[in-house]
Protein backbone atom coordinates (compact mmCIF):
# COMPACT_ATOMS: atom_id res chain seq x y z
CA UNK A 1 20.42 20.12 -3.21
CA UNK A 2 22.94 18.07 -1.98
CA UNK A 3 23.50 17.84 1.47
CA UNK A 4 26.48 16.16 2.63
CA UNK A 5 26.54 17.16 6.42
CA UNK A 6 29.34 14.94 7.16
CA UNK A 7 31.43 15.30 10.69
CA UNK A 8 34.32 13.62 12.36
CA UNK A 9 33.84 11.46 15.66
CA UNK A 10 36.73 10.55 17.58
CA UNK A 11 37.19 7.28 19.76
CA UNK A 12 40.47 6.07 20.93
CA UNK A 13 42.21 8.23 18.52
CA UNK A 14 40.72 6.67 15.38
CA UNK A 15 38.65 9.08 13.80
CA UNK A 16 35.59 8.01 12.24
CA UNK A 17 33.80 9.83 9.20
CA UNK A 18 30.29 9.59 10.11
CA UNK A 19 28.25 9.49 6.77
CA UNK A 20 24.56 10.93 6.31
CA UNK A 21 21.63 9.35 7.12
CA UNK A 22 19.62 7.05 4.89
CA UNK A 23 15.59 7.80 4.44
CA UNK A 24 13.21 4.73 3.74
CA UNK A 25 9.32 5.77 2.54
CA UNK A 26 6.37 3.43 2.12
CA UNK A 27 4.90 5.87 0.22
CA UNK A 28 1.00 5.68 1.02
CA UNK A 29 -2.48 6.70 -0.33
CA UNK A 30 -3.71 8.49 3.13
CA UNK A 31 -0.28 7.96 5.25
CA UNK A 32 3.44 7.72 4.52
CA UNK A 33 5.55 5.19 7.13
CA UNK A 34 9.02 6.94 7.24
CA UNK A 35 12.25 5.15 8.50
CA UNK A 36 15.89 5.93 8.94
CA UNK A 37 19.16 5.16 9.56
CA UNK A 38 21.73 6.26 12.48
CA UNK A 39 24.36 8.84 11.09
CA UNK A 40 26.76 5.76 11.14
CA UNK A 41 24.24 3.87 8.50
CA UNK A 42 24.53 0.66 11.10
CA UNK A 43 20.88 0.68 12.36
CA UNK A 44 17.34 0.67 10.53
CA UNK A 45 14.98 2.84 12.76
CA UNK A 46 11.37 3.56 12.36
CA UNK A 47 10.92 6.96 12.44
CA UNK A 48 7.42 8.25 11.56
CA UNK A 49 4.13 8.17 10.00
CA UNK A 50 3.37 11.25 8.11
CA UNK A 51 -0.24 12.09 6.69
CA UNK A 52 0.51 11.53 2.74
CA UNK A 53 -0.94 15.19 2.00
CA UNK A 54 1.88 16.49 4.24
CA UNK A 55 4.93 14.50 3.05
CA UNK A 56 6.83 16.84 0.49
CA UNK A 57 6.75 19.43 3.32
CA UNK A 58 7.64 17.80 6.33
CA UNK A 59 10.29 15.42 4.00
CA UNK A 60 11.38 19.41 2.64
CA UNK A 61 11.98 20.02 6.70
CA UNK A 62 13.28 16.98 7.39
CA UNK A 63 16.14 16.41 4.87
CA UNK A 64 18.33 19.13 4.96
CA UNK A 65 18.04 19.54 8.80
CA UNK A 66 19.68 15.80 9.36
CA UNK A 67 21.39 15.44 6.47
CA UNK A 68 19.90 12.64 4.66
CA UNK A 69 22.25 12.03 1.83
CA UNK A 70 19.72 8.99 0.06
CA UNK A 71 16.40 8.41 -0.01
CA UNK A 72 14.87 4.51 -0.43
CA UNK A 73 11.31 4.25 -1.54
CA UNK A 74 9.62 0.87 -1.39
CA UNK A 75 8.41 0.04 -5.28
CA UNK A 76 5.35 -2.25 -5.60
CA UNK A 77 5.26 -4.67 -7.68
CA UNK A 78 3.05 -7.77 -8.38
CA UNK A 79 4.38 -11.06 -8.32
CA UNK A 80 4.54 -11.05 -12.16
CA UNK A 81 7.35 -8.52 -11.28
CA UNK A 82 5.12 -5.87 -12.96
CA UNK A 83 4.47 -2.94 -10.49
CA UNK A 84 1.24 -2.34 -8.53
CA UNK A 85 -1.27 0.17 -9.37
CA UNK A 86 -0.28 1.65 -6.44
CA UNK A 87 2.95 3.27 -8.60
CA UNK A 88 0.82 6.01 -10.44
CA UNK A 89 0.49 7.07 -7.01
CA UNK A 90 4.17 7.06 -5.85
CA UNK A 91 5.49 8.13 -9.44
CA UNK A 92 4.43 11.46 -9.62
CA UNK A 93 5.14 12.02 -5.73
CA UNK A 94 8.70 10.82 -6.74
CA UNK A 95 8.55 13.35 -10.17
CA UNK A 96 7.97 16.11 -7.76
CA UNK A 97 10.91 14.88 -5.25
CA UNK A 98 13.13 14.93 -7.54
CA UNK A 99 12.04 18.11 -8.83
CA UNK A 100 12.53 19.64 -5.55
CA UNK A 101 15.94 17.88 -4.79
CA UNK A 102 17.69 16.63 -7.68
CA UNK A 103 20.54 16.18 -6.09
CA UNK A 104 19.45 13.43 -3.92
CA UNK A 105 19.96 9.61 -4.94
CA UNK A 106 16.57 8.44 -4.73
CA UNK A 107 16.75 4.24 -4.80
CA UNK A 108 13.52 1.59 -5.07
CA UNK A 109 13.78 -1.21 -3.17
CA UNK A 110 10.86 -4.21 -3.85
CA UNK A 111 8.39 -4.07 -1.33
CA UNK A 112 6.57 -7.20 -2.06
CA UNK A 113 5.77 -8.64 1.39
CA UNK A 114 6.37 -5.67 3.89
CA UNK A 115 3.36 -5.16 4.83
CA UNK A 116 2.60 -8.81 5.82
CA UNK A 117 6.09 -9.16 7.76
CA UNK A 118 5.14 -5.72 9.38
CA UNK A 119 2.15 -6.98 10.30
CA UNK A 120 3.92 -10.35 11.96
CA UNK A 121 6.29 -8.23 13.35
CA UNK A 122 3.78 -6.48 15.79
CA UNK A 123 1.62 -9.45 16.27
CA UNK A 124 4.85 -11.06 17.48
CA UNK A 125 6.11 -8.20 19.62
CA UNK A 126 3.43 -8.79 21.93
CA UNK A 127 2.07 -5.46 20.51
CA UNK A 128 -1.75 -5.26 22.24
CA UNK A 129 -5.02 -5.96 19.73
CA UNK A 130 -6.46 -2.75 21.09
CA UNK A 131 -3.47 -0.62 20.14
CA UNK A 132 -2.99 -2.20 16.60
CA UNK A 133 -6.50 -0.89 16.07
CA UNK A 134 -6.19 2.03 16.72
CA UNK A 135 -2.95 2.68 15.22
CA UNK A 136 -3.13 2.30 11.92
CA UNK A 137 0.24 3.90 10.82
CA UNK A 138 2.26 1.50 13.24
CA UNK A 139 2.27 -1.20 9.97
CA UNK A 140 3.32 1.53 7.57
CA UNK A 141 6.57 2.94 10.26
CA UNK A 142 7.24 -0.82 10.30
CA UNK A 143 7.00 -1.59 6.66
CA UNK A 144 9.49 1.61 5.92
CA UNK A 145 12.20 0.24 8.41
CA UNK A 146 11.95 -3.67 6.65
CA UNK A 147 12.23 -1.95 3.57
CA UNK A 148 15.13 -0.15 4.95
CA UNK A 149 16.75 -2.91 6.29
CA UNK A 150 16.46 -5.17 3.49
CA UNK A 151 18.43 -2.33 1.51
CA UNK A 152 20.72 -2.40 3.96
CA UNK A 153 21.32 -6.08 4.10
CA UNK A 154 21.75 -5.78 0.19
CA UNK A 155 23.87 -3.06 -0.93
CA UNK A 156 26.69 -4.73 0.15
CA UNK A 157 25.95 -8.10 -1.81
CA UNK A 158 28.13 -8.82 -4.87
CA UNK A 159 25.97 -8.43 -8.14
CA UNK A 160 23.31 -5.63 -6.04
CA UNK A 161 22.42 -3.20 -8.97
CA UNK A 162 20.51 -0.46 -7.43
CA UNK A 163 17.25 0.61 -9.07
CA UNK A 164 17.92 4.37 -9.18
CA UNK A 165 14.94 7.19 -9.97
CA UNK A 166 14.13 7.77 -12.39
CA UNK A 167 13.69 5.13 -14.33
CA UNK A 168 15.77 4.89 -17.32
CA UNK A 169 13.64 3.56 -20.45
C-alpha cells in the first residue's frame, strides 16, 4: 500500500508540491511515542503516545488517512553498536508492518541517547515535577520527535546511507 496523497499549494504563483508526511516510532514495551512531520517535511512534531497493544491498529488508521509516505523507527543499539534486547521486541512488530504495508519505506534511525535528551528536554522546558510523574508517555512523544529530527537533520548529509527494513543479511 502505497499512499502517495500528494497535492498542489499555491503562493504567489509558485506552486509547491507538498510531499507526504514522515512517521517517527519509539517503538515501546507497554507504550509507543509517535511523531511526525508537517505535509511540507520542514517540522518534527510530537504527535502521540499510543498503548503498544494498540499500535498496528491505530498506525493501520493513521497512515493511509494522512498520507504518510515513510515510516522512521528508532533502532536500539548498545554502545558496542550491537542492538539492544529491546529489538526482539520491535523486530517482529516491524515483520508484521511490513507485512501489512509493504509498500511503505520503513527506515531505522539510532536511538542511542533519546531518551536521556527527552528527558532534558522536559526538565528544561520548565515542564512541572508533578506532571512528569504522572505522564509517563510525555518522554516516549519526545523521544519519537528527536529521533525524527535527527533523521531529518541527516538525510540530507553527503555520505547518509539509510538503514532500510528489513535488514539485508
Amino acid at each position: 500500500m502505497q499512499n502517495s496523497r500528494k497535492c498542489a499549494i499555491f503562493a504567489r504563483d509558485r506552486k509547491l508540491t507538498v510531499m507526504g508526511r514522515i512517521l517517527s516510532i519509539d517503538y515501546g514495551r507497554k507504550r509507543t511515542g509517535l511523531a511526525v512531520t508537517d505535509p511540507l517535511q520542514i517540522i518534527a512534531n510530537g504527535l502521540t503516545t499510543v498503548p503498544t497493544h494498540e499500535l498496528e491498529k491505530w498506525l493501520m488508521d493513521y497512515i493511509p488517512r494522512e498520507g504518510v509516505e515513510r515510516v522512521i523507527v528508532g533502532m536500539p543499539r548498545r554502545m558496542s553498536g550491537e542492538m539492544s534486547e529491546s529489538w526482539q521486541y520491535i523486530e517482529p512488530f516491524l515483520n508484521r508492518l511490513h507485512k501489512l504495508m509493504a509498500d511503505l519505506p520503513i527506515e531505522l534511525v539510532d536511538e542511542r541517547f533519546t531518551s536521556k535528551l527527552a528527558s532534558q528536554t522536559i526538565l528544561l522546558s520548565g515542564v512541572g515535577k508533578q506532571r512528569r510523574r504522572e505522564d509517563k508517555g510525555m518522554i516516549d512523544e519526545v523521544s519519537a520527535t528527536i529521533i525524527l529530527q535527527q533523521w531529518m537533520d541527516n538525510r540530507s548529509m553527503p555520505g547518509y546511507n539509510a538503514v532500510m527494513f528489513p535488514l539485508k543479511d
